[in-house]
N, C-alpha and C. Protein backbone atom coordinates (compact mmCIF):
# COMPACT_ATOMS: atom_id res chain seq x y z
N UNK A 1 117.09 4.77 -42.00
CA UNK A 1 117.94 4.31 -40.93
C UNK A 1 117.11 3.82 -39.75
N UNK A 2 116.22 4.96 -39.37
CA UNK A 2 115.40 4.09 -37.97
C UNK A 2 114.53 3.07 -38.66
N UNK A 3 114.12 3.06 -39.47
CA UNK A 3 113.39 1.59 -39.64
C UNK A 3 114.25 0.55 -40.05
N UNK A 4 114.99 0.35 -40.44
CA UNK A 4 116.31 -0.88 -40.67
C UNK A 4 116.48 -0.81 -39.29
N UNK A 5 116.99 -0.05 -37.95
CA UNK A 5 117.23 -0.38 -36.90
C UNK A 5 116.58 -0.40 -35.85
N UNK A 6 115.33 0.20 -36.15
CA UNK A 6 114.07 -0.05 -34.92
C UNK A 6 113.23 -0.71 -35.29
N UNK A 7 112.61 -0.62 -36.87
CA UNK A 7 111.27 -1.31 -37.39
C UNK A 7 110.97 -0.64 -37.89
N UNK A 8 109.56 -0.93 -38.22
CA UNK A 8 108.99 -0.07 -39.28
C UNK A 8 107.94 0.88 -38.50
N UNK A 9 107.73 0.89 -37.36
CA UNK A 9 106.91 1.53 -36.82
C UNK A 9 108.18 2.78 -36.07
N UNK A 10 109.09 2.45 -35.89
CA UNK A 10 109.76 3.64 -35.12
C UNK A 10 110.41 4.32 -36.57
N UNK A 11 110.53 3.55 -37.62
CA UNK A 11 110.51 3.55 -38.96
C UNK A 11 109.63 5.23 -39.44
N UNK A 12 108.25 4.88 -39.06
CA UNK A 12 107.04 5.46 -39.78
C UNK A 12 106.97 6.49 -38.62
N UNK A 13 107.05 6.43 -37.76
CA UNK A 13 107.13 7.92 -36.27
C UNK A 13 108.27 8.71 -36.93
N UNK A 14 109.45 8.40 -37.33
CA UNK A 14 110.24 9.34 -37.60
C UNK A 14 110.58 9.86 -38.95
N UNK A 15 109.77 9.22 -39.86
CA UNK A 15 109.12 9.92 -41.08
C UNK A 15 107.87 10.30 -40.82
N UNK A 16 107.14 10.99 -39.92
CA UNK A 16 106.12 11.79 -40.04
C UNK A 16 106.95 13.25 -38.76
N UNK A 17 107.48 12.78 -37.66
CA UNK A 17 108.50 13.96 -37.07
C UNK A 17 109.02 14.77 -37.58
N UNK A 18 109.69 14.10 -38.45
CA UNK A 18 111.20 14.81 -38.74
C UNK A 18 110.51 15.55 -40.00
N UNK A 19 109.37 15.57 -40.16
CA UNK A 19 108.98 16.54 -41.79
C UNK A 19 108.01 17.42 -41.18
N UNK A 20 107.70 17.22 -39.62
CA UNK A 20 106.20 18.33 -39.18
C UNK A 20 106.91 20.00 -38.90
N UNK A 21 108.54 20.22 -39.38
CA UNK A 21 109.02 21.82 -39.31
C UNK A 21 108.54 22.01 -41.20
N UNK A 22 108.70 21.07 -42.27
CA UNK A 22 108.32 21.80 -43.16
C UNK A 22 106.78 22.87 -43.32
N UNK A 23 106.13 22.74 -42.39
CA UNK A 23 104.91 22.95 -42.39
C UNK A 23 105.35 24.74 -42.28
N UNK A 24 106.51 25.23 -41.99
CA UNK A 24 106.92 26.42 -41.14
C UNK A 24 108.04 26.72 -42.31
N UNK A 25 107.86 26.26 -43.59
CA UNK A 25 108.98 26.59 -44.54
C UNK A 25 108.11 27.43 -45.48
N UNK A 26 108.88 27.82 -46.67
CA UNK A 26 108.15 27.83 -48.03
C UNK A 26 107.45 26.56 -48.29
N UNK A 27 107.65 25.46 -48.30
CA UNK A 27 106.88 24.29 -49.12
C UNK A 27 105.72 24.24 -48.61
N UNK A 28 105.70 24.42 -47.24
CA UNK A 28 104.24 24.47 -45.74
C UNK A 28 103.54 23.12 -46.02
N UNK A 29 102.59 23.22 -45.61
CA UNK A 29 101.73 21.77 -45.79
C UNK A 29 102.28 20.63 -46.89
N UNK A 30 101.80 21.23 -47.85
CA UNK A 30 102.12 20.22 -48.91
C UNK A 30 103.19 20.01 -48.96
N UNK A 31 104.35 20.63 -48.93
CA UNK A 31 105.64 20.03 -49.00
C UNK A 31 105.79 18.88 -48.17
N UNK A 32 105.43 19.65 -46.42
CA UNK A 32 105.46 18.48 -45.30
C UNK A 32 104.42 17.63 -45.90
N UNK A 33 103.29 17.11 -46.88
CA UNK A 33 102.40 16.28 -47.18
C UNK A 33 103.51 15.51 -48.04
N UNK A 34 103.60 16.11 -48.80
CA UNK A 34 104.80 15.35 -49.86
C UNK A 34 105.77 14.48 -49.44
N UNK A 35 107.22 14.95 -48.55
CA UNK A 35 107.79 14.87 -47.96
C UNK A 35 107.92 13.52 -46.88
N UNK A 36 106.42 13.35 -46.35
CA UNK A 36 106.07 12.23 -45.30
C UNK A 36 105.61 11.13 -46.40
N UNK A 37 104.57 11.58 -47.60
CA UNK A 37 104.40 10.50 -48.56
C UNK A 37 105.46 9.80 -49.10
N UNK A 38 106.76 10.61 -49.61
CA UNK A 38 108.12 10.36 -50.45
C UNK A 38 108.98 9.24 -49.14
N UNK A 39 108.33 9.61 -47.87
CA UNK A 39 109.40 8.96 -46.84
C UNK A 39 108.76 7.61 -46.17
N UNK A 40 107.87 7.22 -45.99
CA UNK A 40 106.92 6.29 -45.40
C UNK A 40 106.81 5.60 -46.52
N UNK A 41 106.74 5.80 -47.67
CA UNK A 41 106.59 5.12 -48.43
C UNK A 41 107.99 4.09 -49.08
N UNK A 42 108.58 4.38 -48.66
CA UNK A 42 110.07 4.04 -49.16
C UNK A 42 110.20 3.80 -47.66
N UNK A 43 110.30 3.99 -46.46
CA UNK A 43 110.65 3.22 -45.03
C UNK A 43 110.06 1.77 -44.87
N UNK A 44 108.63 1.54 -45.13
CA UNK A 44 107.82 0.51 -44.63
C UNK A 44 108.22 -0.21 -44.97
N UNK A 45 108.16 -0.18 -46.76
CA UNK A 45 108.49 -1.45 -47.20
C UNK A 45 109.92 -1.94 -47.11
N UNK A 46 110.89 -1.28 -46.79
CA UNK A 46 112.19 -1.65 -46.75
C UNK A 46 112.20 -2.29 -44.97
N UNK A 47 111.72 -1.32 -43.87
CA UNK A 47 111.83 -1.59 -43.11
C UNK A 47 111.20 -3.12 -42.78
N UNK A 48 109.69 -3.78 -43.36
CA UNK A 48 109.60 -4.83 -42.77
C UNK A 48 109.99 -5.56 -43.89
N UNK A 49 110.69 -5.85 -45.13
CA UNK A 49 111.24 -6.72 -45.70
C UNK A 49 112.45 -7.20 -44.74
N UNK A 50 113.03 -5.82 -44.08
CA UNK A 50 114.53 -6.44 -43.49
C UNK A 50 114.11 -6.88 -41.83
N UNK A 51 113.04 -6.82 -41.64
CA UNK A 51 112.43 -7.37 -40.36
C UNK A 51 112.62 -8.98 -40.66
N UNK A 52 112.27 -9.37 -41.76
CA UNK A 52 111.84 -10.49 -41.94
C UNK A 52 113.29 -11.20 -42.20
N UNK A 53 114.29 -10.34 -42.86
CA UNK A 53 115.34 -10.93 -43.32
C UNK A 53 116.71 -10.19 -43.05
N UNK A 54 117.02 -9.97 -41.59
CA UNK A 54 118.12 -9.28 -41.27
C UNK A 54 119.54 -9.32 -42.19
N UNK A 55 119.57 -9.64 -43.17
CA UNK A 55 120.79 -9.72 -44.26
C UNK A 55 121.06 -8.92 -44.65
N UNK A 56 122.44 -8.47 -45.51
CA UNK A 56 122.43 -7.67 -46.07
C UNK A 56 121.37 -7.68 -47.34
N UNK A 57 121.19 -8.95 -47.74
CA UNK A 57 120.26 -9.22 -48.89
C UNK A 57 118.68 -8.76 -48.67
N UNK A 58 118.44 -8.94 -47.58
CA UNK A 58 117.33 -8.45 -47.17
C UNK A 58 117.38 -6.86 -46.75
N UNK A 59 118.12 -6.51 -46.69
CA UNK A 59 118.29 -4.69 -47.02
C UNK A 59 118.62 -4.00 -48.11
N UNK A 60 118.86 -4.72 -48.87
CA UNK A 60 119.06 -4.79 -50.36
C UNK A 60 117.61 -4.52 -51.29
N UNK A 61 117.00 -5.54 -50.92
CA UNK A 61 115.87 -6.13 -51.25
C UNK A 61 115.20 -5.53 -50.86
N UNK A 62 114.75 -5.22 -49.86
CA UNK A 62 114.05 -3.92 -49.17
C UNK A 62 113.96 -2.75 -49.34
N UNK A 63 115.08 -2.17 -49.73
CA UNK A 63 115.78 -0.93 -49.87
C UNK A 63 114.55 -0.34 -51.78
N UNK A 64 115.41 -1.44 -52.31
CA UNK A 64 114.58 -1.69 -53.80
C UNK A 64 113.30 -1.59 -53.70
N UNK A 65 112.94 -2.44 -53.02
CA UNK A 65 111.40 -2.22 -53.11
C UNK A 65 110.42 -0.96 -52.57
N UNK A 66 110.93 -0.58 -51.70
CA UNK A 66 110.81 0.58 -50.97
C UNK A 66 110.87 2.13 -52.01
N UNK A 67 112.03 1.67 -52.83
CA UNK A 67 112.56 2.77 -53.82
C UNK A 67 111.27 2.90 -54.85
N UNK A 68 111.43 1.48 -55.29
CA UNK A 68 110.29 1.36 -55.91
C UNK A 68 108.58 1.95 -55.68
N UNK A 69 108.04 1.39 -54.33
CA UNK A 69 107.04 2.16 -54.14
C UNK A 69 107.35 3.47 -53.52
N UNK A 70 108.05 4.32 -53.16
CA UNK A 70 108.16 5.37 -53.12
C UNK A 70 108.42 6.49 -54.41
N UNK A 71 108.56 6.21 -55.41
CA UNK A 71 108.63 6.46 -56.89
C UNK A 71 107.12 6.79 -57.39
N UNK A 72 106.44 5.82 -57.19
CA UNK A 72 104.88 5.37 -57.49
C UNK A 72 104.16 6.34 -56.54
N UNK A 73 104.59 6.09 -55.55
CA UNK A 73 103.72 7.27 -54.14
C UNK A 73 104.10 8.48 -54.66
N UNK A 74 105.02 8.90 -55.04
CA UNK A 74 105.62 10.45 -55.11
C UNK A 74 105.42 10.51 -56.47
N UNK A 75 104.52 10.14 -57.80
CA UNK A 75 103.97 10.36 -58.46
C UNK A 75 103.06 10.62 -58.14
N UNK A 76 101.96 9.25 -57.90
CA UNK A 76 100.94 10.05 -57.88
C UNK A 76 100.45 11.22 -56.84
N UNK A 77 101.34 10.94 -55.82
CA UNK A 77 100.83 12.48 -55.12
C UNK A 77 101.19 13.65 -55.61
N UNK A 78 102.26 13.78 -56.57
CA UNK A 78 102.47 14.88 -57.41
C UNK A 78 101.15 15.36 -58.31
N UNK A 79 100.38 14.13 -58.52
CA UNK A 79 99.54 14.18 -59.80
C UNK A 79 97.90 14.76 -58.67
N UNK A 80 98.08 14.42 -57.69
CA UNK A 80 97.05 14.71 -56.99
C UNK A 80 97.50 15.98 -56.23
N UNK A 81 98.46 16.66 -55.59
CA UNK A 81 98.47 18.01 -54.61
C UNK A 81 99.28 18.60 -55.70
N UNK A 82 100.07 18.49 -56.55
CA UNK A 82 100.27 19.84 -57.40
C UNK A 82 99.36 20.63 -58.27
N UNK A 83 98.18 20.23 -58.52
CA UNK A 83 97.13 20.83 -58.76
C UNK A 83 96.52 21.93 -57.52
N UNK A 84 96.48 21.37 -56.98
CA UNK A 84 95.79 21.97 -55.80
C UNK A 84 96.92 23.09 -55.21
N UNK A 85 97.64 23.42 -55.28
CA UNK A 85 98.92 24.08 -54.56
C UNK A 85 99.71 25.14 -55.65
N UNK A 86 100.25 24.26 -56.89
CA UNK A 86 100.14 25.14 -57.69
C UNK A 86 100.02 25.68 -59.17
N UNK A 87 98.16 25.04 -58.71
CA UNK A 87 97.07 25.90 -59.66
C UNK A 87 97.32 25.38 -60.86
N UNK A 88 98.12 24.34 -61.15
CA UNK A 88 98.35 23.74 -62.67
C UNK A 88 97.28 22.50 -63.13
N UNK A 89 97.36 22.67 -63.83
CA UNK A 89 95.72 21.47 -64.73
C UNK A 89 96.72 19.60 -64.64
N UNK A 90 96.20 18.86 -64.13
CA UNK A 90 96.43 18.05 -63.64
C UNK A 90 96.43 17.14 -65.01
N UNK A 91 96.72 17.46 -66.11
CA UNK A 91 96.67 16.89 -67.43
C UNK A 91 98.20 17.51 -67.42
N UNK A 92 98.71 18.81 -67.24
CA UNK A 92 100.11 19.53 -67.31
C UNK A 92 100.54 18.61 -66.27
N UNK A 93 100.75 18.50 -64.72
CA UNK A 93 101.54 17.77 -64.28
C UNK A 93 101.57 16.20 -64.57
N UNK A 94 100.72 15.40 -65.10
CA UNK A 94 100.99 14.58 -65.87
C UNK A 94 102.10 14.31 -67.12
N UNK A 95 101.68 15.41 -67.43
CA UNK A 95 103.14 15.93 -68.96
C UNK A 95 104.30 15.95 -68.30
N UNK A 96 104.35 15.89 -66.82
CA UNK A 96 105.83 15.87 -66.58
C UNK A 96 106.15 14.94 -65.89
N UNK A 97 105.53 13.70 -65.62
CA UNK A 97 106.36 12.28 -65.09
C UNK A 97 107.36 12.11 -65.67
N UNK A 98 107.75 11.96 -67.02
CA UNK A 98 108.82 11.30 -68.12
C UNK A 98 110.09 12.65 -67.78
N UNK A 99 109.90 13.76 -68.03
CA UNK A 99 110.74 14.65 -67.83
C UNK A 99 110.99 14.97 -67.02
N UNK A 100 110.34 14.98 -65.75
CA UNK A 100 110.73 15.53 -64.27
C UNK A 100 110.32 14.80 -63.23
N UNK A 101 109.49 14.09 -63.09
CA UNK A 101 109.04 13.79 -62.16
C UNK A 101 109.49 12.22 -61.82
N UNK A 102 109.81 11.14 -62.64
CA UNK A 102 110.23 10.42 -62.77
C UNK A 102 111.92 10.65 -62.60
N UNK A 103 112.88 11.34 -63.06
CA UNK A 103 114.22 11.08 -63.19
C UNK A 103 114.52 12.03 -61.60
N UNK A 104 113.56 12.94 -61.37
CA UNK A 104 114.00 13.28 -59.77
C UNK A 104 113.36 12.27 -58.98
N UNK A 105 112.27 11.89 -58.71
CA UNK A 105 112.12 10.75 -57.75
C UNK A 105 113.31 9.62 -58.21
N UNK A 106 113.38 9.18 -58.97
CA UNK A 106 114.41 7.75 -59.13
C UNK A 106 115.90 8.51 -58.49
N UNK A 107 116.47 9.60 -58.73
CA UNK A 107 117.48 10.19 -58.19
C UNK A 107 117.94 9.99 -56.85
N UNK A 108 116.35 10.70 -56.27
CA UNK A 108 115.93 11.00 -55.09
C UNK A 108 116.16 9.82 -53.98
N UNK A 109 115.57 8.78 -54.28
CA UNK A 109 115.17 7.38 -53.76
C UNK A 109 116.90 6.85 -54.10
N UNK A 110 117.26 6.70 -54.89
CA UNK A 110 119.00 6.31 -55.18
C UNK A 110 119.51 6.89 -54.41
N UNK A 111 119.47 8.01 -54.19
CA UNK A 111 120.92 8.83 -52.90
C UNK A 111 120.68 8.25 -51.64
N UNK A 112 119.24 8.29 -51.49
CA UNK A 112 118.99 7.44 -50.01
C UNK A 112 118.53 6.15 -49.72
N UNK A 113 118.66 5.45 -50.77
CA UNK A 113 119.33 4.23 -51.10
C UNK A 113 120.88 3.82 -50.65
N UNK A 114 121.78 4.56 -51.18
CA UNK A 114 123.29 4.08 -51.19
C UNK A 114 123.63 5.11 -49.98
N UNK A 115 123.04 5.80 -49.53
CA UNK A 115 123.84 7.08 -47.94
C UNK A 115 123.67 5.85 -47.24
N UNK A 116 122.27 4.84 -46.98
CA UNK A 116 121.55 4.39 -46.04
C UNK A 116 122.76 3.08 -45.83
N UNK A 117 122.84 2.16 -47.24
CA UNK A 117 123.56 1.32 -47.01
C UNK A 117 124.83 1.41 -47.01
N UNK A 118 125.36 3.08 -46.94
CA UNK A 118 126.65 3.13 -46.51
C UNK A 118 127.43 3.08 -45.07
N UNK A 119 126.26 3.99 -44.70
CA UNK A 119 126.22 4.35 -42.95
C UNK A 119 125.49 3.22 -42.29
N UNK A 120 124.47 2.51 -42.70
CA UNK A 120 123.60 1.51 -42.17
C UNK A 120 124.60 0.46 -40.56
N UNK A 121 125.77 0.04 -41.65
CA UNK A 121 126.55 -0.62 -40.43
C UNK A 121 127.61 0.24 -39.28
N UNK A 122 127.71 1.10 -39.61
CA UNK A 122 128.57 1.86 -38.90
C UNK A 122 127.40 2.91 -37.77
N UNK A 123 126.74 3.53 -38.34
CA UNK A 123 125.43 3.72 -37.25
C UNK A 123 125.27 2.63 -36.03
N UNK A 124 125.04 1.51 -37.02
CA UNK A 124 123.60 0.29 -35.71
C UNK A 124 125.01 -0.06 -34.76
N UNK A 125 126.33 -0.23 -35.52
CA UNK A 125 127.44 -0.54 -34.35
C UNK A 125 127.60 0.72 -33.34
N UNK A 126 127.43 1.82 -33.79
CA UNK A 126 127.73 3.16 -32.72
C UNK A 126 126.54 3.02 -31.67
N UNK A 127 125.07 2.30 -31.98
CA UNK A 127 123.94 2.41 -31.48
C UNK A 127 123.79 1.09 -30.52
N UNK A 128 124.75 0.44 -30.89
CA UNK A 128 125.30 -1.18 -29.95
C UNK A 128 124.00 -1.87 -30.57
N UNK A 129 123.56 -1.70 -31.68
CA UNK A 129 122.42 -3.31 -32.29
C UNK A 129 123.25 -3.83 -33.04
C-alpha cells in the first residue's frame, strides 16, 4: 500500500519499520530478516513499475512482478538463514521448495496481492491522492 501511494522509497521505510517488533517475538532476528526480505522484495518492484505507469494495468503488472520476485527472494533466503537458525542441512531445506516453500510463498504473495488491489482505491481516496 505505501509504495503504490508514496513510492517505493516510503514503499521500502515501511517494510523495514513495520517488521523491526519481530525482532521481540519468537521468530527474533531472522524472522524480522525474513519478513523485510519477503516485503521489499515484492514492494520495489511493484512500487516503481506503478511509478512509471499509474494504471490500474500498471498495478497489475507490478503487483505480478513483485509477487514474482518476492517468491525467488523468500526462497532463497529460506535456503540461506534456515540453516543457520534451525540447524537443518541446507540440502534438507532445499527438499522443501516443491512442498512447502514454494506453495506458501505463492499463497503468501497472492493474499497480498488481491487485499492490496482491493483496498488500494478506497485507501489513496480516504488519503485524498
Amino acid at each position: 500500500m505505501a509504495g503504490l501511494a508514496f513510492g517505493p522509497a516510503t514503499g521500502a521505510v515501511v517494510s523495514v519499520i513495520s517488521y523491526l517488533p519481530h525482532i521481540a517475538t519468537a521468530s527474533g532476528f531472522w524472522g524480522m530478516v525474513m519478513a523485510i526480505v519477503a516485503t521489499i522484495s515484492m514492494v520495489l518492484p511493484a512500487s516503481l513499475v506503478y511509478k512509471r505507469d499509474t494504471t490500474l494495468r500498471g498495478a497489475i503488472v507490478g503487483m505480478v512482478l513483485g509477487a514474482v520476485a518476492s517468491v525467488c527472494a523468500c526462497i532463497l533466503a529460506n535456503i540461506v538463514v534456515t540453516p543457520l537458525y534451525a540447524h537443518m542441512a541446507t540440502a534438507d531445506v532445499i527438499a522443501l521448495i516443491v512442498p512447502a516453500l514454494l506453495p506458501f510463498n505463492v499463497l503468501k504473495v497472492a493474499i497480498n496481492a488481491v487485499v492490496t488491489a482491493l483496498i488500494y482505491k478506497p485507501v489513496t481516496k480516504a488519503l485524498g491522492n
